[in-house]
C-alpha atoms as a PDB file:
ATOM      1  CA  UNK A   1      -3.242   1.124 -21.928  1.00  0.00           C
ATOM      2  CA  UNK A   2      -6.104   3.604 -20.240  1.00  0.00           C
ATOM      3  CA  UNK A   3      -5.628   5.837 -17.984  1.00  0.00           C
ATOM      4  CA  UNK A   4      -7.429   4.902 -14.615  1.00  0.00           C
ATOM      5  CA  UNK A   5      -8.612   9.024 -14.276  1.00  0.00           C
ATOM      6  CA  UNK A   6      -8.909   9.715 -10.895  1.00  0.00           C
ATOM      7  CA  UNK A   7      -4.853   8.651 -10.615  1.00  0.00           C
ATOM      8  CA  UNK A   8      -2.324  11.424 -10.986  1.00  0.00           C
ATOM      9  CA  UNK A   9      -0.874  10.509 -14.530  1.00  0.00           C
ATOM     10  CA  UNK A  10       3.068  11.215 -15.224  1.00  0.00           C
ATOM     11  CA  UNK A  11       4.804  13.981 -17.201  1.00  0.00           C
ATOM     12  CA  UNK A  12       8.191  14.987 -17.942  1.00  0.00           C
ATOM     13  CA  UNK A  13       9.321  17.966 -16.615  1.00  0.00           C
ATOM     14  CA  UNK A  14      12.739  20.011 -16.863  1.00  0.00           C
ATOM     15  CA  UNK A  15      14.732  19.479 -14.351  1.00  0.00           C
ATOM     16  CA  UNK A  16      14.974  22.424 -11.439  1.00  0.00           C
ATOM     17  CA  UNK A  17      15.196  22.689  -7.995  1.00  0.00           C
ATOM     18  CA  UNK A  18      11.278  23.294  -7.876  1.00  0.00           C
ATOM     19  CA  UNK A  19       8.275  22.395  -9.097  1.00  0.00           C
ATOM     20  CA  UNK A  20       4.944  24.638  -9.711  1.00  0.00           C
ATOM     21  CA  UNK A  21       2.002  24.248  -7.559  1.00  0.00           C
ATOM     22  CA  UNK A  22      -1.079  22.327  -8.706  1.00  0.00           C
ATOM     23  CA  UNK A  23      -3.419  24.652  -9.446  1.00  0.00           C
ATOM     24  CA  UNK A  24      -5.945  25.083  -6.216  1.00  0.00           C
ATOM     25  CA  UNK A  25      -2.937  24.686  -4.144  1.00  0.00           C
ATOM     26  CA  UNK A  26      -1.658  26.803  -1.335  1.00  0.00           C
ATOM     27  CA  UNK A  27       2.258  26.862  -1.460  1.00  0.00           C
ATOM     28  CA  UNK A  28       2.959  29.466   1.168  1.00  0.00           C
ATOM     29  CA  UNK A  29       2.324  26.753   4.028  1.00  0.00           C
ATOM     30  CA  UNK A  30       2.725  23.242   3.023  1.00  0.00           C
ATOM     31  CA  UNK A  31       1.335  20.807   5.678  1.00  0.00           C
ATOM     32  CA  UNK A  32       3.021  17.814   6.569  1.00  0.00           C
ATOM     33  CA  UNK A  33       2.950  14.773   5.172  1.00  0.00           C
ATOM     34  CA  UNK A  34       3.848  10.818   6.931  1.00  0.00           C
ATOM     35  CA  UNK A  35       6.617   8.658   5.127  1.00  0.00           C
ATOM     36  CA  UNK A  36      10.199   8.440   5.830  1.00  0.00           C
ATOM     37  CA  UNK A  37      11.711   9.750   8.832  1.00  0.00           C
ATOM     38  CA  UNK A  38      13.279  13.395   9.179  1.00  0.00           C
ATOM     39  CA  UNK A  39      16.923  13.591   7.601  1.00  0.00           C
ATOM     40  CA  UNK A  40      19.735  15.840   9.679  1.00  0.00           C
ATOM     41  CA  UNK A  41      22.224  17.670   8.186  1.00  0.00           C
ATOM     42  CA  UNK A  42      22.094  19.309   4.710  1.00  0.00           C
ATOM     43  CA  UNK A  43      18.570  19.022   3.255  1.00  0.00           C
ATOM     44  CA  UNK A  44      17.647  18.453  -0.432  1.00  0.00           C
ATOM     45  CA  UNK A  45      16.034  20.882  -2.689  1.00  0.00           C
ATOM     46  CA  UNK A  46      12.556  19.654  -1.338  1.00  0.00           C
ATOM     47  CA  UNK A  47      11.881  19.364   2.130  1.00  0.00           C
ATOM     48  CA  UNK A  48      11.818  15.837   3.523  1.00  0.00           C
ATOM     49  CA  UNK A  49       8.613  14.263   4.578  1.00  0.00           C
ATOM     50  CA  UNK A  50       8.051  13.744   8.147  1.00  0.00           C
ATOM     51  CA  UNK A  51       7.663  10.206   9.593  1.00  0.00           C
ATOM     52  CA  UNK A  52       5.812   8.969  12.704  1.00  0.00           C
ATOM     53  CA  UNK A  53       7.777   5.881  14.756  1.00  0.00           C
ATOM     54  CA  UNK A  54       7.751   2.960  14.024  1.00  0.00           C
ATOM     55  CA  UNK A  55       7.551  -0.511  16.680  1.00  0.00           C
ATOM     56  CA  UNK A  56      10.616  -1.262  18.541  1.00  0.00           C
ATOM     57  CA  UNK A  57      13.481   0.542  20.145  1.00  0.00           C
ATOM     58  CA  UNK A  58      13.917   4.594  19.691  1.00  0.00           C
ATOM     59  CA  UNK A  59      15.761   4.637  16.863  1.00  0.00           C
ATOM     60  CA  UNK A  60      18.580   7.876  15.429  1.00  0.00           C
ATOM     61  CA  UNK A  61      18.123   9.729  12.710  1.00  0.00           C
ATOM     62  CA  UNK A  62      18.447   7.585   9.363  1.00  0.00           C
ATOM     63  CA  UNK A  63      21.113   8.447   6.693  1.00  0.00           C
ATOM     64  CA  UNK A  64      20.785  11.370   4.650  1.00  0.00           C
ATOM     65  CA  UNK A  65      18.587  10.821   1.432  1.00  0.00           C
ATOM     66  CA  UNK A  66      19.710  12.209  -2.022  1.00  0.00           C
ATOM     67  CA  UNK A  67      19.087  15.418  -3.426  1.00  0.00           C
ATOM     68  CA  UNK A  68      16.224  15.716  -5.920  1.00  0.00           C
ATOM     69  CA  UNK A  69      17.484  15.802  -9.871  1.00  0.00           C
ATOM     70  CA  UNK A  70      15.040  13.673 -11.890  1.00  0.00           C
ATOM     71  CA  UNK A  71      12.543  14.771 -14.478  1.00  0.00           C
ATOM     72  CA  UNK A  72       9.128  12.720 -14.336  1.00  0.00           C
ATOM     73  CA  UNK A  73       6.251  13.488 -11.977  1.00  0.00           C
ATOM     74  CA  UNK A  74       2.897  12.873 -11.747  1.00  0.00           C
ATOM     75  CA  UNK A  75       0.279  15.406 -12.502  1.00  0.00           C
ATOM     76  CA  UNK A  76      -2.299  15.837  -9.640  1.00  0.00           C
ATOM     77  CA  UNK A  77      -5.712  15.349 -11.300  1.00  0.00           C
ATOM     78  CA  UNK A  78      -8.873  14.014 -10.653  1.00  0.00           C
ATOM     79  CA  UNK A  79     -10.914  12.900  -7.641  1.00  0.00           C
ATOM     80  CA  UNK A  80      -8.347  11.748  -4.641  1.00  0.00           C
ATOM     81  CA  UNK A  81     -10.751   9.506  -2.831  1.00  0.00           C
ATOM     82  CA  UNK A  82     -12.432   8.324  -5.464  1.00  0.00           C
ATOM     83  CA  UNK A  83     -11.847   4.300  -5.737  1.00  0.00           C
ATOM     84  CA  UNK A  84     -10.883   2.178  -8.920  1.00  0.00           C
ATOM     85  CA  UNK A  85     -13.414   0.514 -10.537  1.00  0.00           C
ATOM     86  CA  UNK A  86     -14.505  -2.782  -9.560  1.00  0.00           C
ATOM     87  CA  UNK A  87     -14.303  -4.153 -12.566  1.00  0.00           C
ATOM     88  CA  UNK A  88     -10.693  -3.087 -13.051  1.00  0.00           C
ATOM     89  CA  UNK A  89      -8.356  -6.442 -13.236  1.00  0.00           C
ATOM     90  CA  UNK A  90      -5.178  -4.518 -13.975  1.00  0.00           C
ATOM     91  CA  UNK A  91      -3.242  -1.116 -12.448  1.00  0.00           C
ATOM     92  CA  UNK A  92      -2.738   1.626 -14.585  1.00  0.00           C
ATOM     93  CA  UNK A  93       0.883   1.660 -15.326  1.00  0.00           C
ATOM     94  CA  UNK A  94       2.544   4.578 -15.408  1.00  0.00           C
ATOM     95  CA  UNK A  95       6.806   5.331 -16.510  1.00  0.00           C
ATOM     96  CA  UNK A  96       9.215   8.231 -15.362  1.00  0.00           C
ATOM     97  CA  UNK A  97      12.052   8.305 -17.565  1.00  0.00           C
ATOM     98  CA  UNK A  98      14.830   8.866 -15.510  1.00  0.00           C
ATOM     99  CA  UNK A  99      18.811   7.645 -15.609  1.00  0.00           C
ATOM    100  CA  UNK A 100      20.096   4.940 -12.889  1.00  0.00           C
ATOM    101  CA  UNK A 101      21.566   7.165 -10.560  1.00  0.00           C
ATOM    102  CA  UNK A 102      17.954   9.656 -10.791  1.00  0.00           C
ATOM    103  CA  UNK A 103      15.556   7.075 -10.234  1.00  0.00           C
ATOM    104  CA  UNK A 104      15.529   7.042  -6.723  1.00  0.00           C
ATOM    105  CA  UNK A 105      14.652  10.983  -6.790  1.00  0.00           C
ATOM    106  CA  UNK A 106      12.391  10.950  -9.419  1.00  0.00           C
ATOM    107  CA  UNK A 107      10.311   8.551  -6.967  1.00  0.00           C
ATOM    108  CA  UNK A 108      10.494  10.562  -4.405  1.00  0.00           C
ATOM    109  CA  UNK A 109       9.082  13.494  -5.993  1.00  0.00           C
ATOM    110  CA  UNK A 110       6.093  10.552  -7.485  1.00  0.00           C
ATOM    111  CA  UNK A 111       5.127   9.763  -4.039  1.00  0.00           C
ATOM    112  CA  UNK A 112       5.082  13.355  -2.818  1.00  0.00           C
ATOM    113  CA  UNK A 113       2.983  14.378  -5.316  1.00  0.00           C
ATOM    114  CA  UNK A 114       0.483  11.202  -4.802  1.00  0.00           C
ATOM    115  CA  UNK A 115       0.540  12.078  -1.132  1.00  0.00           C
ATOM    116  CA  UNK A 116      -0.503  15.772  -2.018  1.00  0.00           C
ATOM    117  CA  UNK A 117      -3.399  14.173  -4.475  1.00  0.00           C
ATOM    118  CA  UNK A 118      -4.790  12.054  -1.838  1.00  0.00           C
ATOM    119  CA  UNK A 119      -3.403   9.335  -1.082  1.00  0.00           C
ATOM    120  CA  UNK A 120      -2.634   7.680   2.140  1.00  0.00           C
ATOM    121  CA  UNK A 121       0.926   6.815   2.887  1.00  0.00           C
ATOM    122  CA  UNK A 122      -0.260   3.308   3.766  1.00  0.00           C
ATOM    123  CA  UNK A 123      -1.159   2.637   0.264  1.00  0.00           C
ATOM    124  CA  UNK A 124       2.274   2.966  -1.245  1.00  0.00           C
ATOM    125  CA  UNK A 125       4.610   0.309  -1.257  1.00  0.00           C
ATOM    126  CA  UNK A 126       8.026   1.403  -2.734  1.00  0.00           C
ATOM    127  CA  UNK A 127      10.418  -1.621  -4.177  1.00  0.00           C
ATOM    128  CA  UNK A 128      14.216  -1.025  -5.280  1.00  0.00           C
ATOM    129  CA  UNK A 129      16.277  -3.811  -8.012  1.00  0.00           C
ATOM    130  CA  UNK A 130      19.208  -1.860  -7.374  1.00  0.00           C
ATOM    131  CA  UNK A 131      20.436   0.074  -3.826  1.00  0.00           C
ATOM    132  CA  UNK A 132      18.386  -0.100  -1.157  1.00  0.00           C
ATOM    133  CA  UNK A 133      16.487   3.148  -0.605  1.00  0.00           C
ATOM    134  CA  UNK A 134      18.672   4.890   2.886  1.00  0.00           C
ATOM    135  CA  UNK A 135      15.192   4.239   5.349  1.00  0.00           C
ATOM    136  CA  UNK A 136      15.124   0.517   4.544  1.00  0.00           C
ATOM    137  CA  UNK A 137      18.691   0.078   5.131  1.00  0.00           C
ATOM    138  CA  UNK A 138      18.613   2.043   8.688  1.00  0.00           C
ATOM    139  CA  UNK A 139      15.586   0.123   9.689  1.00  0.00           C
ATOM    140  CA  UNK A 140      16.416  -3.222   8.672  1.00  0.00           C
ATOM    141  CA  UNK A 141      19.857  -2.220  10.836  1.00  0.00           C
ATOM    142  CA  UNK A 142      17.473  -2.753  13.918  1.00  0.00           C
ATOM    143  CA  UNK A 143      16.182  -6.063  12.599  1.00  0.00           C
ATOM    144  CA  UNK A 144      13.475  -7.575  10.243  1.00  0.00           C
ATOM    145  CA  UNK A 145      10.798  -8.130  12.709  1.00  0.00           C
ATOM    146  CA  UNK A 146      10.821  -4.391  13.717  1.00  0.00           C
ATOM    147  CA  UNK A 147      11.170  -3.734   9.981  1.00  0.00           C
ATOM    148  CA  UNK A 148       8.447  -5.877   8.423  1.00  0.00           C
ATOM    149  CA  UNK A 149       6.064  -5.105  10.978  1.00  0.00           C
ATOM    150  CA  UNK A 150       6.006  -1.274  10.389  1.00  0.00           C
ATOM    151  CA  UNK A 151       4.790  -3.414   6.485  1.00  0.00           C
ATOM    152  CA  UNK A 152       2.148  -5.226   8.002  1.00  0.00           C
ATOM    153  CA  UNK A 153       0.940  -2.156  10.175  1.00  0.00           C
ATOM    154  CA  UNK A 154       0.451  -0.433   6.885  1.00  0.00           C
ATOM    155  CA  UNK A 155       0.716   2.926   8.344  1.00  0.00           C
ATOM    156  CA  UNK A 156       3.625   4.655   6.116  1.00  0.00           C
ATOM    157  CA  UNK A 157       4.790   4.819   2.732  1.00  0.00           C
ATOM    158  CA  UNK A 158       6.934   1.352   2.891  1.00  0.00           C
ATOM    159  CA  UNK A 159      10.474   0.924   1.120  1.00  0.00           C
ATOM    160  CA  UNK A 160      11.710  -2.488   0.227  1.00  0.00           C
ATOM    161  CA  UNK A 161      14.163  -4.271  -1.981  1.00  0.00           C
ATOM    162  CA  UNK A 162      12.487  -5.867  -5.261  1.00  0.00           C
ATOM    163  CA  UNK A 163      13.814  -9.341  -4.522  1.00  0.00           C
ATOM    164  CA  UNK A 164      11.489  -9.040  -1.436  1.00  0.00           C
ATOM    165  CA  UNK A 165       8.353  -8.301  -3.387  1.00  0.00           C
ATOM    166  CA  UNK A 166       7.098 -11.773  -3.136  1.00  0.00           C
ATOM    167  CA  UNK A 167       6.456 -11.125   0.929  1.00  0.00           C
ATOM    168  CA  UNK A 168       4.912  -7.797   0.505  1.00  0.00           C
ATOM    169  CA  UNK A 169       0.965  -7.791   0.829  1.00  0.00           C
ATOM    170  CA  UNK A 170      -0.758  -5.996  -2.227  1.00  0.00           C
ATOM    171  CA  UNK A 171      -1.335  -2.002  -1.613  1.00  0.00           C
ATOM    172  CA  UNK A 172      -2.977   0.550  -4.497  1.00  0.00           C
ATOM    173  CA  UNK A 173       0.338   2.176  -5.416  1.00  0.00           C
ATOM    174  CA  UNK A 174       3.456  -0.038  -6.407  1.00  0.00           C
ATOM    175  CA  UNK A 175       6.547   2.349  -6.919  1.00  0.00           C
ATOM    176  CA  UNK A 176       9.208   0.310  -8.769  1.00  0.00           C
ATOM    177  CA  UNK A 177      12.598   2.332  -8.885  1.00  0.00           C
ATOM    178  CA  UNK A 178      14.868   0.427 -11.731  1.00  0.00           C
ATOM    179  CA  UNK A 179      18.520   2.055  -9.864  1.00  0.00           C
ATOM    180  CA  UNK A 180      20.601  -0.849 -10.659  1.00  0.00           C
ATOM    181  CA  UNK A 181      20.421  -4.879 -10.995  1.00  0.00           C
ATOM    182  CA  UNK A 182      20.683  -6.331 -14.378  1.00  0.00           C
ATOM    183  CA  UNK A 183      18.054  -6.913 -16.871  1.00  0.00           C
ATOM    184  CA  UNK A 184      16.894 -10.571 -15.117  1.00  0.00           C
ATOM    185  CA  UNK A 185      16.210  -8.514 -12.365  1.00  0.00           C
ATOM    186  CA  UNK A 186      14.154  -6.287 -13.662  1.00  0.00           C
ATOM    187  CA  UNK A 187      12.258  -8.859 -15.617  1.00  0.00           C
ATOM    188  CA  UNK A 188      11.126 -10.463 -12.298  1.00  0.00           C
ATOM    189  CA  UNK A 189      10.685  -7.093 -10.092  1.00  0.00           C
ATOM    190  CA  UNK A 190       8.438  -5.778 -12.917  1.00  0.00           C
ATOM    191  CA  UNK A 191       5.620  -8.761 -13.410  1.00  0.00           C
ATOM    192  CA  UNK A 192       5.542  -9.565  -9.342  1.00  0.00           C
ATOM    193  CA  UNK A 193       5.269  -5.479  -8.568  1.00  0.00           C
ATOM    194  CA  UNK A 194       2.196  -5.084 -11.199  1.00  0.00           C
ATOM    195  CA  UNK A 195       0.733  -8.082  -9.478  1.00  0.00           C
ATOM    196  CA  UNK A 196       0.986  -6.375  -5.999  1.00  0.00           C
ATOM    197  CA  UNK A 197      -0.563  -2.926  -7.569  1.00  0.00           C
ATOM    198  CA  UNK A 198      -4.746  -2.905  -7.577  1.00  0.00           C
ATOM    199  CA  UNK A 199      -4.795   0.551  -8.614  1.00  0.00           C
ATOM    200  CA  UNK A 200      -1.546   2.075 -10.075  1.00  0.00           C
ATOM    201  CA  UNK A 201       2.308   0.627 -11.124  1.00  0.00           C
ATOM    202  CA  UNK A 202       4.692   3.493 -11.056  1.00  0.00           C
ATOM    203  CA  UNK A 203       7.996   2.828 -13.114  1.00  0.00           C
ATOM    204  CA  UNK A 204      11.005   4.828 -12.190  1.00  0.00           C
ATOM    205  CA  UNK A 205      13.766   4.319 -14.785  1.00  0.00           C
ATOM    206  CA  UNK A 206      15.036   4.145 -18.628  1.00  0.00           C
ATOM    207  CA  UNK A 207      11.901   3.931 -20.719  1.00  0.00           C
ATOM    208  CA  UNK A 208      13.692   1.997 -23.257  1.00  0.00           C
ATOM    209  CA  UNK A 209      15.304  -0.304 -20.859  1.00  0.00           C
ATOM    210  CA  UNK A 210      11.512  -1.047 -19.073  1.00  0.00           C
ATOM    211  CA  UNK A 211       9.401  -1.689 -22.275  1.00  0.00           C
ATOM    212  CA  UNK A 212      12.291  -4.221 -23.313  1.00  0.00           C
ATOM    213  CA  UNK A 213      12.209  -5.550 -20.450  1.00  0.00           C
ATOM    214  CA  UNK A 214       8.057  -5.754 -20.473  1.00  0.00           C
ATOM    215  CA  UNK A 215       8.248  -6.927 -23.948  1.00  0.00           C
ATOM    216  CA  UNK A 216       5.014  -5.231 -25.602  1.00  0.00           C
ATOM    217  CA  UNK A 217       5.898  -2.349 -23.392  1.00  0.00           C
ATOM    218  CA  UNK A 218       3.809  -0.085 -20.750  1.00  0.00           C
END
């Protein structure tokens, strides 16, 4: 399938506690960056992207998110606000190869990188067919109003279970992180999440297992 080229477009990498610097970019002071709330305690290999709050009550700090240890990125290239073609009736899709228990942190270091090409936080909606990722568990401990409203306010990067794909809204990024559920699972996250992507399906997960899944493949 084309490449869509103003999209960052994924590599492998070897896994480290770092990554290099996009060429252009200054490293010495990063700026900050909206998504999931600040994490206490010990912090993982990259630093955590701030958050802004969310509707309802003040809430604590949210649990802890795992360290960084995938391989796949994307590659920061072309135009950031440049906007798909009209004429464009499918995302790009776009695979990470990464085991079960790495997914999750090889779609963290996806969005980050997306963020640092361009892209709003509001356009990224992040969907999970196995754990939930640790900021939709804390804020769906306060309720799903509270929770699905900080969806519809389309503000952040938004983190939700696949099963619940049917009642998100459509956003230019889909990130689907394949962490768990079985293969019937993944055959209905997969089809729904490309339908809710109008510019770019990330896949977070075993290659093989995904373009089985898919069929023809990605």
């Amino acid at each position: 399938m084309p490449l869509i080229p103003q999209e960052p477009q994924i590599h492998e990498r070897a896994q480290g506690p770092s990554a290099t610097p996009a060429t252009g970019r200054t490293a010495s002071t990063p700026r900050p960056v909206p998504g999931p709330r600040p994490v206490p305690g010990p912090r993982s290999a990259t630093t955590p992207r701030p958050g802004r709050p969310g509707p309802g009550p003040a809430r604590p700090a949210p649990p802890a998110q795992r360290s960084h240890s995938s391989a796949g990125q994307p590659k920061a290239s072309g135009t950031a606000d440049s906007a798909p073609s009209p004429s464009s009736t499918a995302p790009q899709v776009q695979v990470i190869p990464a085991p079960v228990d790495g997914a999750l942190d090889a779609a963290e270091e996806a969005i980050d990188l997306l963020l640092d090409a361009g892209r709003a936080p509001g356009d990224i909606l992040v969907l999970t067919t196995g754990e939930q990722h640790p900021w939709a568990t804390h804020e769906l401990s306060f309720g799903e109003s509270a929770y699905w409203a900080q969806h519809d306010a389309r503000e952040d990067v938004f983190f939700a279970d696949a099963a619940a794909v049917s009642r998100a809204h459509s956003r230019p990024v889909v990130v689907v992180v394949v962490n768990g559920g079985g293969d019937a699972v993944v055959a209905e996250a997969l089809p729904l999440a490309r339908s809710r992507a109008t510019a770019l399906l990330v896949v977070c997960g075993d290659a093989e297992r995904i373009n089985a899944v898919l069929g023809a493949g990605v």
